[in-house]
Protein backbone atom coordinates (compact mmCIF):
# COMPACT_ATOMS: atom_id res chain seq x y z
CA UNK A 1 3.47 -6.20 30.45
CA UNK A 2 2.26 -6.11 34.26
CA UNK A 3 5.32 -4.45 35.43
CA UNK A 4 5.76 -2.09 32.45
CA UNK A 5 2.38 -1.29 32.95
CA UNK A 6 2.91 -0.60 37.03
CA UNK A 7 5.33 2.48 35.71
CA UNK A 8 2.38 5.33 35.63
CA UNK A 9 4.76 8.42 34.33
CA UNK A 10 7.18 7.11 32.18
CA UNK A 11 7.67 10.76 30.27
CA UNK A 12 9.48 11.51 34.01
CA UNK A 13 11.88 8.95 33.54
CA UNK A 14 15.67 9.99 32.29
CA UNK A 15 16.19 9.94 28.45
CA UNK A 16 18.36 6.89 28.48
CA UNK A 17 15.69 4.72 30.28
CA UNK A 18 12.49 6.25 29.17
CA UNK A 19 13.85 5.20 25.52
CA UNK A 20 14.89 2.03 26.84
CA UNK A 21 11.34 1.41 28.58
CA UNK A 22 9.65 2.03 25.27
CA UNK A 23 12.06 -0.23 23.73
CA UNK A 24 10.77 -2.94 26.11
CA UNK A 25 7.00 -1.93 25.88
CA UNK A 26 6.57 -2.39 22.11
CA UNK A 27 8.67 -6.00 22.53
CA UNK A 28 6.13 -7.34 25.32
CA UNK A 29 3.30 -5.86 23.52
CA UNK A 30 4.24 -7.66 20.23
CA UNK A 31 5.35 -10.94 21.98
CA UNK A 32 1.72 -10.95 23.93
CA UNK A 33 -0.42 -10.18 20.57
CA UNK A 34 -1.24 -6.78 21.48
CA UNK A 35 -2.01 -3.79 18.81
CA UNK A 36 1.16 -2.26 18.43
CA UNK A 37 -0.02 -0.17 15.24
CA UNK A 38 -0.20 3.43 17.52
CA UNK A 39 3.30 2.60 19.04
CA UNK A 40 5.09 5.42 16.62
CA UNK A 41 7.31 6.53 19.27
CA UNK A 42 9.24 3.61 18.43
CA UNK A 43 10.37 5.58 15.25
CA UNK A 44 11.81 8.36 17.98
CA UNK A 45 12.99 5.49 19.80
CA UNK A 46 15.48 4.62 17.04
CA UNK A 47 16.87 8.15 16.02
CA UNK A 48 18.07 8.12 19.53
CA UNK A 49 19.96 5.20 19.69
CA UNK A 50 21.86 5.80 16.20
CA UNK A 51 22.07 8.94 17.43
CA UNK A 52 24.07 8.03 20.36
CA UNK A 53 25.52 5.31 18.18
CA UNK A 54 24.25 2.81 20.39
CA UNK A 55 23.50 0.28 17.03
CA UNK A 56 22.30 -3.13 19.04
CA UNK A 57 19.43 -1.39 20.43
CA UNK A 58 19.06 0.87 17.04
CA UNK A 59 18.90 -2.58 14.98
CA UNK A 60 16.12 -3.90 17.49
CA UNK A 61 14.00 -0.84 17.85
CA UNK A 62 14.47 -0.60 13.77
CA UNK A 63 13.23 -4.30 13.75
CA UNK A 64 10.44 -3.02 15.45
CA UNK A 65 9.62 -0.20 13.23
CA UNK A 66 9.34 -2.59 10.39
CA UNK A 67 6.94 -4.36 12.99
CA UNK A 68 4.29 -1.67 13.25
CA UNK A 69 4.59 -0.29 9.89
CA UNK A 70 3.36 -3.82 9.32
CA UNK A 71 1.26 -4.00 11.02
CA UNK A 72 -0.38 -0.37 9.51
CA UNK A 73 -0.38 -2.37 6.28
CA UNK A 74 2.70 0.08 5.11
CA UNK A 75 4.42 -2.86 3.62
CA UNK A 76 7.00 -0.59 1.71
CA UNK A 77 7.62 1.12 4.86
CA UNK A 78 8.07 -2.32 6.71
CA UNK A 79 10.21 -3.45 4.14
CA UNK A 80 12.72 -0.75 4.24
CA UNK A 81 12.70 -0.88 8.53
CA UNK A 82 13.03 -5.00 7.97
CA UNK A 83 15.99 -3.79 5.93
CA UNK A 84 17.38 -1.24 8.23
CA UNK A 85 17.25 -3.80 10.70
CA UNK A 86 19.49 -6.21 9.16
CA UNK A 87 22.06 -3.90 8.24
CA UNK A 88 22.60 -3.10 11.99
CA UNK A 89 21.97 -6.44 13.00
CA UNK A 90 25.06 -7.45 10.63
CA UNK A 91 26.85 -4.81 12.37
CA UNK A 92 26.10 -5.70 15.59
CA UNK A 93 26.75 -9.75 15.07
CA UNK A 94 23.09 -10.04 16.43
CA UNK A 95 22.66 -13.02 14.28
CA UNK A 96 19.26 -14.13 15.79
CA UNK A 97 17.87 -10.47 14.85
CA UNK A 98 19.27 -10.77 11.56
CA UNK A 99 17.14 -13.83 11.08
CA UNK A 100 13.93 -12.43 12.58
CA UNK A 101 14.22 -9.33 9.92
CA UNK A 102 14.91 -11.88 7.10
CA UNK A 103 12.16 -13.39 8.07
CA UNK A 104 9.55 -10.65 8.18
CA UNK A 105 11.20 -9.15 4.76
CA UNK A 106 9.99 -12.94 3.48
CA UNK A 107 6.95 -12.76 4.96
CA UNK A 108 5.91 -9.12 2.87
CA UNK A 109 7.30 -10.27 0.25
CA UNK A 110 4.97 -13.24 0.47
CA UNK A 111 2.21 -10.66 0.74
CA UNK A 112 3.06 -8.66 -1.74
CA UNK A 113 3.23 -11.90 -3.90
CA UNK A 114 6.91 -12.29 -4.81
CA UNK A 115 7.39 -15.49 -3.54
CA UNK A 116 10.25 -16.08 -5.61
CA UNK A 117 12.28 -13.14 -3.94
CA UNK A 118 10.56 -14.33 -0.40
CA UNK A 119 11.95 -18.03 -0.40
CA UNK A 120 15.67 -16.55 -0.84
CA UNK A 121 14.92 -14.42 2.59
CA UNK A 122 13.09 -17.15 4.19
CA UNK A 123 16.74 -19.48 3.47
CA UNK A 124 19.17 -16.39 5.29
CA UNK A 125 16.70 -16.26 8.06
CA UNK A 126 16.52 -20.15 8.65
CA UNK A 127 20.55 -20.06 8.13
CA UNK A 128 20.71 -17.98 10.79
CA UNK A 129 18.09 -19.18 13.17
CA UNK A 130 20.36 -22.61 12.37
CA UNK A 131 24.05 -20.75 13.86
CA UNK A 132 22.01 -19.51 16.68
CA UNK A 133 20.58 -22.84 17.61
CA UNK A 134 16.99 -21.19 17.36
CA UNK A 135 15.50 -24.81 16.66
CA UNK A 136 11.72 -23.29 17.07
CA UNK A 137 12.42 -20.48 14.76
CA UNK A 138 14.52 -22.71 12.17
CA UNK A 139 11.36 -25.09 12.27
CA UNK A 140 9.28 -22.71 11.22
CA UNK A 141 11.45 -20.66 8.69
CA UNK A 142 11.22 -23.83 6.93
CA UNK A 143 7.22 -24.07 7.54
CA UNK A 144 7.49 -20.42 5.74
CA UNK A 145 9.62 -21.82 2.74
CA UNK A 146 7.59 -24.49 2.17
CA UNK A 147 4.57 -21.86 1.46
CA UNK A 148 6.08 -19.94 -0.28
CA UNK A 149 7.21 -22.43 -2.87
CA UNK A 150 3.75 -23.93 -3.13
CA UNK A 151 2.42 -20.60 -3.58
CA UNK A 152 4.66 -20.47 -6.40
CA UNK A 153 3.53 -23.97 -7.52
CA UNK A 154 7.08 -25.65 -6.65
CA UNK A 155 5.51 -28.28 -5.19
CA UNK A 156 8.52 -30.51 -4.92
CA UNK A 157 10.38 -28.06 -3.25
CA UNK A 158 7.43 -26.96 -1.06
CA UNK A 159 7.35 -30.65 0.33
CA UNK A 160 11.28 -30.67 0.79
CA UNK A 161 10.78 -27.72 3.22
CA UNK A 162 8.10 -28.94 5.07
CA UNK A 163 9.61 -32.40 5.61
CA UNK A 164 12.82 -30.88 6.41
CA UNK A 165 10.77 -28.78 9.11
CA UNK A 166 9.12 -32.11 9.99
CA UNK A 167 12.88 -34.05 10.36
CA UNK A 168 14.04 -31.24 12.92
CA UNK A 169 10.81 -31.51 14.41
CA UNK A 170 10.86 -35.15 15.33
CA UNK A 171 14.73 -34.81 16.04
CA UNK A 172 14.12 -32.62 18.91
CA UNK A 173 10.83 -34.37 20.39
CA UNK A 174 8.77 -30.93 19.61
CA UNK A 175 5.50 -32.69 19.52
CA UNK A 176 4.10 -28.99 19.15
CA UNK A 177 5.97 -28.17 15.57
CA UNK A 178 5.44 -32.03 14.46
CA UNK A 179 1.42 -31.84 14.74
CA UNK A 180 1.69 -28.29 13.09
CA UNK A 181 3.71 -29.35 10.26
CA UNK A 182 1.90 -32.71 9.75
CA UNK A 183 -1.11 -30.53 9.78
CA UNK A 184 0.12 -27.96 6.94
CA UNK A 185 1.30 -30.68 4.90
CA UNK A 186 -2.29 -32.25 4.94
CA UNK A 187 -3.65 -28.57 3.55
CA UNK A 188 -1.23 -28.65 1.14
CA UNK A 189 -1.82 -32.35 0.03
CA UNK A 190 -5.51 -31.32 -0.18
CA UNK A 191 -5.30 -28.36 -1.80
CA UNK A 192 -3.21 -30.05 -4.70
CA UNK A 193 -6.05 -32.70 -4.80
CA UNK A 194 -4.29 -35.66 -2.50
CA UNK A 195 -6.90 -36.11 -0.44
CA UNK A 196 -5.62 -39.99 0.56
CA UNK A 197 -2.48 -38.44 1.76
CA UNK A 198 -3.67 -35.40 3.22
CA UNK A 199 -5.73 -37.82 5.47
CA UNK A 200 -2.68 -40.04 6.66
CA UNK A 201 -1.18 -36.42 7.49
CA UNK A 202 -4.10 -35.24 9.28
CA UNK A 203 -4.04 -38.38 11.60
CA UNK A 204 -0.21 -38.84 11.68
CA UNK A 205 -0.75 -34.96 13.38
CA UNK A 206 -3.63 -36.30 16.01
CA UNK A 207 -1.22 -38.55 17.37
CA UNK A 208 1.16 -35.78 18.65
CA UNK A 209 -1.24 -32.88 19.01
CA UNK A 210 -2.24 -33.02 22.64
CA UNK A 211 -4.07 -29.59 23.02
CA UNK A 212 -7.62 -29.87 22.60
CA UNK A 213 -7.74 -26.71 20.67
CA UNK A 214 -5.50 -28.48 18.39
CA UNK A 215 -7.46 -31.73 18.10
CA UNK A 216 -10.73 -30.06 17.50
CA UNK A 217 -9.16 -28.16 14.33
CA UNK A 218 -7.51 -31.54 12.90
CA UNK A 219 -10.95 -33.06 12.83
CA UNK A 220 -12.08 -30.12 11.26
CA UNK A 221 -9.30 -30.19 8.26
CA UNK A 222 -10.19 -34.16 8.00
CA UNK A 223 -13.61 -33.15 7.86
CA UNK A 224 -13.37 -30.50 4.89
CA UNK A 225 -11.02 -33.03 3.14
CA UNK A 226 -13.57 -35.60 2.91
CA UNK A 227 -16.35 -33.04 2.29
CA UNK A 228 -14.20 -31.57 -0.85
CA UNK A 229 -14.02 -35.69 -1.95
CA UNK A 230 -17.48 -35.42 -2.19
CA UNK A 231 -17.80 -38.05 0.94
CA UNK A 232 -20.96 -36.71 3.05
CA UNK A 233 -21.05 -39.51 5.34
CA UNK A 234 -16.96 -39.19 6.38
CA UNK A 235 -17.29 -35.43 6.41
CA UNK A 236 -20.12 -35.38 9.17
CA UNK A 237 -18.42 -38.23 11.27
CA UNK A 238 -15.03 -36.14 12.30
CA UNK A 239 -17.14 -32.92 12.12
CA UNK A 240 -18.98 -34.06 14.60
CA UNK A 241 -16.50 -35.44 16.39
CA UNK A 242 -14.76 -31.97 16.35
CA UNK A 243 -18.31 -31.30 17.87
CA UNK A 244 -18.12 -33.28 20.98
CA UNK A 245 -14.99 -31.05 22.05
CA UNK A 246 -16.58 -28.07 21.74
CA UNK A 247 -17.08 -27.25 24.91
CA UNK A 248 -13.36 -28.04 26.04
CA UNK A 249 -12.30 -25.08 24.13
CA UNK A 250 -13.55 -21.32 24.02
CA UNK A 251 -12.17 -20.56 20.56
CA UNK A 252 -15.24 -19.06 18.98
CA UNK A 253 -13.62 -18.51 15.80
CA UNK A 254 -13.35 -22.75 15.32
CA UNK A 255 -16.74 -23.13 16.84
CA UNK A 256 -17.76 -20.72 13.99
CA UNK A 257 -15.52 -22.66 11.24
CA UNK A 258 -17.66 -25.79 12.32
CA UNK A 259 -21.24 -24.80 11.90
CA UNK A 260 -19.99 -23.27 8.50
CA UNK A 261 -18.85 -26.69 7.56
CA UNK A 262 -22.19 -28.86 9.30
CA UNK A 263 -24.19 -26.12 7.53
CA UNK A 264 -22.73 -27.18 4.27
CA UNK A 265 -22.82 -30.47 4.69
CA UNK A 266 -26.79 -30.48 5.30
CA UNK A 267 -27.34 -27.83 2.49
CA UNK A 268 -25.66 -30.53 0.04
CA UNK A 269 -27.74 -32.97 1.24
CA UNK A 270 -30.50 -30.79 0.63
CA UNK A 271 -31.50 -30.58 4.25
CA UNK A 272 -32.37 -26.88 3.93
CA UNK A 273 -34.03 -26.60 7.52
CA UNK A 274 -30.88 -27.95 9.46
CA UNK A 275 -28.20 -26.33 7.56
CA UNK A 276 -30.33 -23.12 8.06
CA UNK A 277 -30.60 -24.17 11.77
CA UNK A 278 -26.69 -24.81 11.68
CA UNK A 279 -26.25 -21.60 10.00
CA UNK A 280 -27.80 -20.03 12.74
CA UNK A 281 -25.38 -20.80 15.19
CA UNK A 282 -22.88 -19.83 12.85
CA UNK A 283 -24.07 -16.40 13.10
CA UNK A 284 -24.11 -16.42 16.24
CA UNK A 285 -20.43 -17.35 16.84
CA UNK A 286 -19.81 -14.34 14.20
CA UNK A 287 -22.00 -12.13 16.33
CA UNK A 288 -19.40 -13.25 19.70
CA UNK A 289 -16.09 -12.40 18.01
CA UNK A 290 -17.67 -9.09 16.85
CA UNK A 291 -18.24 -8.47 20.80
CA UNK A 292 -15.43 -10.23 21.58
CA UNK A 293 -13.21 -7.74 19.59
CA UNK A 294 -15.74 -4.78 20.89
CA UNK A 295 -14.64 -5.78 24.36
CA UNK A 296 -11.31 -5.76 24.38
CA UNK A 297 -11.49 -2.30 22.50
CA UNK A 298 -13.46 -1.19 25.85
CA UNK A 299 -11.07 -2.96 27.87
CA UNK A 300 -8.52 -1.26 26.12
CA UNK A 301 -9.87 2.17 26.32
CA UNK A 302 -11.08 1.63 30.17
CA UNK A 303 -6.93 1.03 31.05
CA UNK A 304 -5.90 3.99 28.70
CA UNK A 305 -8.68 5.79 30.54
CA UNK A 306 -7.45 4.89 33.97
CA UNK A 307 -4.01 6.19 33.25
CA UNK A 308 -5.03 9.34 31.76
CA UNK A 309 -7.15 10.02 35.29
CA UNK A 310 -3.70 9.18 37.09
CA UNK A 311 -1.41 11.73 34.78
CA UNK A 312 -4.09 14.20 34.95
CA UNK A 313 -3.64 14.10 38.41
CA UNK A 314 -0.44 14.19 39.05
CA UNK A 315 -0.72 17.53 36.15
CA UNK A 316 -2.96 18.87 38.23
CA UNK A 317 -0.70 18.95 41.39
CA UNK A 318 2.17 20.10 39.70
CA UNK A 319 0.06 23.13 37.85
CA UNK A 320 -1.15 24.47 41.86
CA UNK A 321 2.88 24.78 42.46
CA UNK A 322 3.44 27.01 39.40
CA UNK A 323 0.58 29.17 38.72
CA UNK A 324 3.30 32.10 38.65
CA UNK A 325 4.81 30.47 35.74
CA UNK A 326 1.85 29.42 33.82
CA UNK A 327 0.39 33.03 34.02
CA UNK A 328 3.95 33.97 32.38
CA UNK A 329 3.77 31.74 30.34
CA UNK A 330 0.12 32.72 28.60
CA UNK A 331 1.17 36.00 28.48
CA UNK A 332 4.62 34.82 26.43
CA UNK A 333 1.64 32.90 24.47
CA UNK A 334 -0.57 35.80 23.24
CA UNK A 335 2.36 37.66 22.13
CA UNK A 336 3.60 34.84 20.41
CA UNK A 337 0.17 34.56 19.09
CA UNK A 338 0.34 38.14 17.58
CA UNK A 339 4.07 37.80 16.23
CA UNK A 340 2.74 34.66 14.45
CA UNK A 341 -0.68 36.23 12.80
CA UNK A 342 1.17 39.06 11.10
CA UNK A 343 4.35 36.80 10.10
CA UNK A 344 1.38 34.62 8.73
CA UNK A 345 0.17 37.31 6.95
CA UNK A 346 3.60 38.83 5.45
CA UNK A 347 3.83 35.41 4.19
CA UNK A 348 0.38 35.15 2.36
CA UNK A 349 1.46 38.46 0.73
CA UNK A 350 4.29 37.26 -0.36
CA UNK A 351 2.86 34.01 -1.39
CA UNK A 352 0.41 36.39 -3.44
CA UNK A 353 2.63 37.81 -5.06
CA UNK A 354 4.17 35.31 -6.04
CA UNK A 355 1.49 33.75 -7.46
CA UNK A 356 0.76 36.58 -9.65
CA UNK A 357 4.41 36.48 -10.78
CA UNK A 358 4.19 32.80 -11.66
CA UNK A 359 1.01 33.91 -13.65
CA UNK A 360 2.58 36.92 -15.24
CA UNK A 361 5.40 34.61 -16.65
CA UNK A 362 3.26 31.91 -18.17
CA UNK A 363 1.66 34.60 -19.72
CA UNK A 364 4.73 35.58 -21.38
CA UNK A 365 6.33 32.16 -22.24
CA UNK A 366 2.78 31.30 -24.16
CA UNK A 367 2.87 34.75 -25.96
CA UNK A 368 6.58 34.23 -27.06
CA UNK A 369 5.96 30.53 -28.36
CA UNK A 370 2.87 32.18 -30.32
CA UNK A 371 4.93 34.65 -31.84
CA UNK A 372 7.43 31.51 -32.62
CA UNK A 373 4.32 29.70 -34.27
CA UNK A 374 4.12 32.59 -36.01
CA UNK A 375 7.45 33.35 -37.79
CA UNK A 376 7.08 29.41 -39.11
CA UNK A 377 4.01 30.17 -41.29
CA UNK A 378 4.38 29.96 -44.84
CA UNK A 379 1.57 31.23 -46.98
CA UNK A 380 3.02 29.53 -50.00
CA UNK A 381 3.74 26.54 -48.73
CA UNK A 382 0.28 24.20 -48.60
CA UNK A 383 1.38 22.38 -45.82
CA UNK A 384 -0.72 20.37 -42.77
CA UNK A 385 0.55 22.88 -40.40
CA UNK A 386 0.15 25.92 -42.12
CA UNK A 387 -3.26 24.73 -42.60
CA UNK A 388 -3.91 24.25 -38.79
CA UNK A 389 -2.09 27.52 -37.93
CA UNK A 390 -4.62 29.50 -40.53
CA UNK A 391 -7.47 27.74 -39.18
CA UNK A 392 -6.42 29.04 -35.27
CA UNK A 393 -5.92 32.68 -36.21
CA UNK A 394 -2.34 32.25 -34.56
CA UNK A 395 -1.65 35.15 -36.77
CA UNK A 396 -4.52 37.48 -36.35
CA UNK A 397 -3.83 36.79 -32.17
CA UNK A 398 -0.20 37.53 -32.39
CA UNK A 399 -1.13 40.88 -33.82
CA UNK A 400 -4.04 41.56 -31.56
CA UNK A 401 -1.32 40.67 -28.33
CA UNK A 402 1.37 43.33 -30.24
CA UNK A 403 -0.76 46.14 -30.27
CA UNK A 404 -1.65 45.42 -26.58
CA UNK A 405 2.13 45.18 -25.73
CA UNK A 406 2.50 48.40 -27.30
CA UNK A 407 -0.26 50.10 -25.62
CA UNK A 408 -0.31 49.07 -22.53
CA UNK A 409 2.19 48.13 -19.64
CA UNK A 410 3.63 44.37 -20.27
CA UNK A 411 4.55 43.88 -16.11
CA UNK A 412 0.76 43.87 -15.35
CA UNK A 413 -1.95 41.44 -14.50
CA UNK A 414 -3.90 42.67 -17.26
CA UNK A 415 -1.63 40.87 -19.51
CA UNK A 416 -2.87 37.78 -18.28
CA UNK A 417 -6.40 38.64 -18.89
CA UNK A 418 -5.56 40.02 -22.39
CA UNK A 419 -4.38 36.86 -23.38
CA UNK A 420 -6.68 34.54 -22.28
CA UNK A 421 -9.54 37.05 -23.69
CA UNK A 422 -7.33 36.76 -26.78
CA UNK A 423 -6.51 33.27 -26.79
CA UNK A 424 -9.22 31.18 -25.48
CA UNK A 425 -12.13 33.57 -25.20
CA UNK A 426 -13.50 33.74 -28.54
CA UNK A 427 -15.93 31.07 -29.49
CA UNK A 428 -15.17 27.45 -29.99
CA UNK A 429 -12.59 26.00 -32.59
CA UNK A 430 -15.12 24.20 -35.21
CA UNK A 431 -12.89 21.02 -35.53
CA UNK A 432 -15.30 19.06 -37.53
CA UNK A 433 -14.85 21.93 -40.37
CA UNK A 434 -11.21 21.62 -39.63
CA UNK A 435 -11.11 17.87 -40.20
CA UNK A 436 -12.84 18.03 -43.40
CA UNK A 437 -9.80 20.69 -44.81
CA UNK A 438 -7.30 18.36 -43.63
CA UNK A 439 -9.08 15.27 -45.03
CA UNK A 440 -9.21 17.03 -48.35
CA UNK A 441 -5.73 18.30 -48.58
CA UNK A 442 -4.24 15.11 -46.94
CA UNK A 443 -5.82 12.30 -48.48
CA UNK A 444 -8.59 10.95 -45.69
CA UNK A 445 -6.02 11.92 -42.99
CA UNK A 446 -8.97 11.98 -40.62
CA UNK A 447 -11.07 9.10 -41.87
CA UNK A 448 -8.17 6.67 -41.77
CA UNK A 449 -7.18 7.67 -38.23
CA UNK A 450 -10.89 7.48 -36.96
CA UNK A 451 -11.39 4.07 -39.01
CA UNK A 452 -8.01 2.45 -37.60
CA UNK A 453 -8.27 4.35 -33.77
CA UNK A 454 -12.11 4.70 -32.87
CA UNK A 455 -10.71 4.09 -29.56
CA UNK A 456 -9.55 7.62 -29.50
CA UNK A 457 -11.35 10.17 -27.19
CA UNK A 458 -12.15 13.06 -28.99
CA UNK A 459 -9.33 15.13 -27.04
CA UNK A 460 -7.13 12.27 -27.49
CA UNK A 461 -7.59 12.51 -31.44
CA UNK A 462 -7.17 16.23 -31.35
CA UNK A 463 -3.54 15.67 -30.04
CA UNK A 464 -2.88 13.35 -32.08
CA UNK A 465 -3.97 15.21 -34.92
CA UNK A 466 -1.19 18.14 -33.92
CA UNK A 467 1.21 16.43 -33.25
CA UNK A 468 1.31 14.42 -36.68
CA UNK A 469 1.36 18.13 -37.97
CA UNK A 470 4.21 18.70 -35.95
CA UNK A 471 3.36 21.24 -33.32
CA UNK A 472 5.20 20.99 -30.14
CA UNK A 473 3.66 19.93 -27.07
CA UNK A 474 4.00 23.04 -25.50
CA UNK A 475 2.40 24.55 -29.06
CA UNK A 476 -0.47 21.95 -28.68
CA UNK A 477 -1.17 23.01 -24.50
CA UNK A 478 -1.61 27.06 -26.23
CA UNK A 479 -3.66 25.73 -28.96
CA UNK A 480 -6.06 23.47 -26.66
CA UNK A 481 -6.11 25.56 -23.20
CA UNK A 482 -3.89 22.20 -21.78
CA UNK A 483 -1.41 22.27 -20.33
CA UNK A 484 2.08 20.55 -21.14
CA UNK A 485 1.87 17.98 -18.15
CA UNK A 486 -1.81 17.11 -19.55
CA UNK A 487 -1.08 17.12 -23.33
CA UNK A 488 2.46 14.70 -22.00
CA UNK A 489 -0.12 12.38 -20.53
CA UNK A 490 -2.36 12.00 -23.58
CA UNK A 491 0.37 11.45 -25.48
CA UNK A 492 1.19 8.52 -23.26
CA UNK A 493 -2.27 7.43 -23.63
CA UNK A 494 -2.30 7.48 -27.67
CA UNK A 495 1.26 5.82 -27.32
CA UNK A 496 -0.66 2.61 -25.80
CA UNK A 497 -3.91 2.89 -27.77
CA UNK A 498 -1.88 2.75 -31.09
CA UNK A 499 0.77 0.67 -29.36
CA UNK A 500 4.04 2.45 -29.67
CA UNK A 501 6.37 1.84 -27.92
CA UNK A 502 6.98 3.99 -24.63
CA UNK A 503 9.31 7.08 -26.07
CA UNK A 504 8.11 6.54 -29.39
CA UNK A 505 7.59 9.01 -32.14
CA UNK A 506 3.87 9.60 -32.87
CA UNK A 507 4.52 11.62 -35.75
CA UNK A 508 6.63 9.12 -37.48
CA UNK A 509 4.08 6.03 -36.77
CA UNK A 510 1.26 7.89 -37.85
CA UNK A 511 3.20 8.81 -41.43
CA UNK A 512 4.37 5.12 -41.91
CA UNK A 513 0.69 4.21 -40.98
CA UNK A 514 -0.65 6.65 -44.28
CA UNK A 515 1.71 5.34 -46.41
CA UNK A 516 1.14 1.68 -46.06
């Protein structure tokens, strides 16, 4: 990071390496816990390299798109770039990338909950941490596993993993790996309620954890296990001891963890005034790693700062070399400027008019289906929809939108406005007038849908209502101002408050319905 950082103008570097230096930048930034979620240029980063079909250094800058969509929370993004990855690792025989993807697609999967497809990931990326002799990363593929499978409440398998972590562990004196490992399996033994063996865990970990940082947090886990036993006295002893280390460590966020836990202790004791003094500090900690985080923001900003005061300056040098060109150049601008309003306005018109074309057409398609509503009526016949289609006037408009046709030119706007006047401007449908005619010439039609369906807004029951008399959906959008896409989704709706299946026939249910 240092000497990445000690290049102050990397934009003047050649293509080749000012891709490759951003290639290295997001690596030492990930590897050293940095944010990386503002590092998009690794996304231009890639297109060059498969563009010069340069796939080793495609599949690790893809790996590292996955990394800050990630990051971003885009998990479906990350997913596909974890994906991408792999591919061109394959390609590339870059079998220790290949297991790094595998391992990230595990670990959204995990997040997203499908541990089941995670675990099978989570096995290729330990496989191939395994060929590459990647001990660390095989040890903790198998760490990953055994989550995964007790997230999934495989708890036999869960334990395989993690002892098979544990084996490879020990085999290759990682002291580091063995105290971890010792330490999850204690969680997991406690959160499965085995609190006797999540102790002998906990203390099989102290003997190989040699970090301080380490040993404070394995007091801390015995602690909570004896706490959740219900075992006051036990639970304040190795809190306390976690306690005495305090000040051998400067992780606030632990120091935190344990006046959360002392707190709790005293409050179930009902020693209100010291957990509320314990509490206290516990704020307090909270209150650090808010500034904590506030600082390195600042710290952050401060370097960006410094850099921009650098560029500026070496901007500023280079602009007192070519005022000549940069007075060209605003010139070129304003008439650039110009060329773009009025090509920005030809377009609006056009757009306009479009619009009004679009408009113009609807118009039309509506006024045809009405005149298709209309050559179905049947005065003789007494059926449901000759009822509705006497009730809407579909004749009476029909006629009315004729003798405008005739009258008056059909390629204008007015037509719109004639047929919405038409249409939808007279006053309201009365629909509870129209549901006691169809109750009366349909045998409670209404009454036994409102009886079996109350959940049924009222629009909801309206379609329903037309389209058990069999009007079409576009039919139903004229009728009720809505439009086809609307009238499609309360369909939907009706189709899971009467529970039909997905593409199932309203009309149809509805008539079996009446006749039982």
């Amino acid at each position: 990071m240092r000497l990445l950082n000690a290049v102050l103008f990397p934009e003047e570097l050649s293509k080749n390496l000012f891709n490759r230096y951003h290639l290295l930048l997001i690596q030492a930034k990930d590897k050293s816990y940095r944010d990386i979620t503002s590092d998009t240029i690794i996304f231009a980063v890639k297109d060059y390299y498969l563009g010069k079909k340069d796939i080793p250094n495609a599949a690790l800058a893809a790996f590292y798109c996955g990394r800050v969509r990630q990051d971003r929370g885009e998990q479906k993004q990350a997913f596909e770039e974890f994906l991408k990855s792999d591919e061109y690792g394959e390609k590339s025989n870059n079998t220790k990338l290949r297991g790094l993807a595998q391992s990230h697609i595990g670990e959204v999967l995990m997040r997203e909950l499908l541990e089941t497809e995670a675990i099978e990931h989570l096995k290729t990326a330990a496989r191939c941490f395994r060929e590459t002799e990647d001990v660390k990363n095989e040890i903790v593929s198998y760490q990953q596993i055994g989550n995964a499978c007790l997230m999934n409440s495989l708890n036999d398998s869960a334990f395989y993993y993690y002892n098979k972590g544990l084996r490879l562990a020990e085999q290759n004196n990682d002291s580091l790996q063995t105290a971890k490992i010792n330490q999850n399996l204690g969680v997991a033994c406690r959160e499965i309620g085995s609190y006797q063996q999540a102790n002998e865990y906990f203390r099989k970990a102290t003997e190989f954890a040699s970090d301080s940082d380490d040993i404070i947090k394995l007091y801390l886990n015995l602690s909570k296990t004896f706490y959740d036993q219900g075992l006051l006295d036990s639970a304040e002893v190795y809190v306390n001891k976690s306690v005495s280390l305090l000040s051998n460590t400067n992780d606030i966020f632990v120091a935190a963890n344990i006046f959360k836990t002392l707190s709790e202790i005293a409050e179930n004791r009902s020693d209100f005034r010291q957990a509320l003094e314990y509490h206290k500090k516990y704020d307090e900690n909270l209150e650090m790693i808010v500034d904590e985080n506030k600082n390195k923001e600042i710290l952050e900003l401060k370097q960006a700062n410094t850099y921009e005061r650098l560029r500026n300056e070496n901007y500023q040098m280079k602009i007192r070399n070519q005022q000549l060109y940069i007075s060209f150049s605003i010139v070129f601008l304003i008439t650039g400027l110009f060329a773009l309003f009025f090509y920005k306005k030809s377009a609006d018109n056009k757009k306009l008019a479009l619009e009004k074309e679009n408009q113009l057409m609807d118009a039309q398609n509506k006024i045809y289906q009405l005149m298709e509503m209309e050559k179905v009526y049947d005065s003789k016949t007494d059926s449901l929809k000759n009822l509705l289609l006497r009730h809407f006037d579909i004749i009476k408009k029909v006629l009315e939108l004729r003798q405008y046709i005739r009258n008056e030119d059909e390629n204008s706007l007015n037509l719109v406005n004639k047929f919405t006047t038409i249409v939808y401007g007279q006053e309201s449908l009365n629909w509870e007038r129209l549901y006691q005619d169809m109750n009366n010439t349909h045998n409670g039609l209404i009454n036994c849908l409102k009886e079996r369906y109350p959940a049924l807004n009222e629009t909801e029951f309206r379609v329903c209502c037309l389209t058990y008399a069999g009007f079409s959906g576009s039919e139903i959008g004229i009728i009720m101002g809505l439009s086809p896409n609307t009238v499609n989704m309360k369909r939907t709706a009706i189709r899971k408050l009467l529970k039909i299946e997905a593409q199932g026939n309203i009309q149809t249910f509805l008539q079996r319905m009446l006749e039982s």
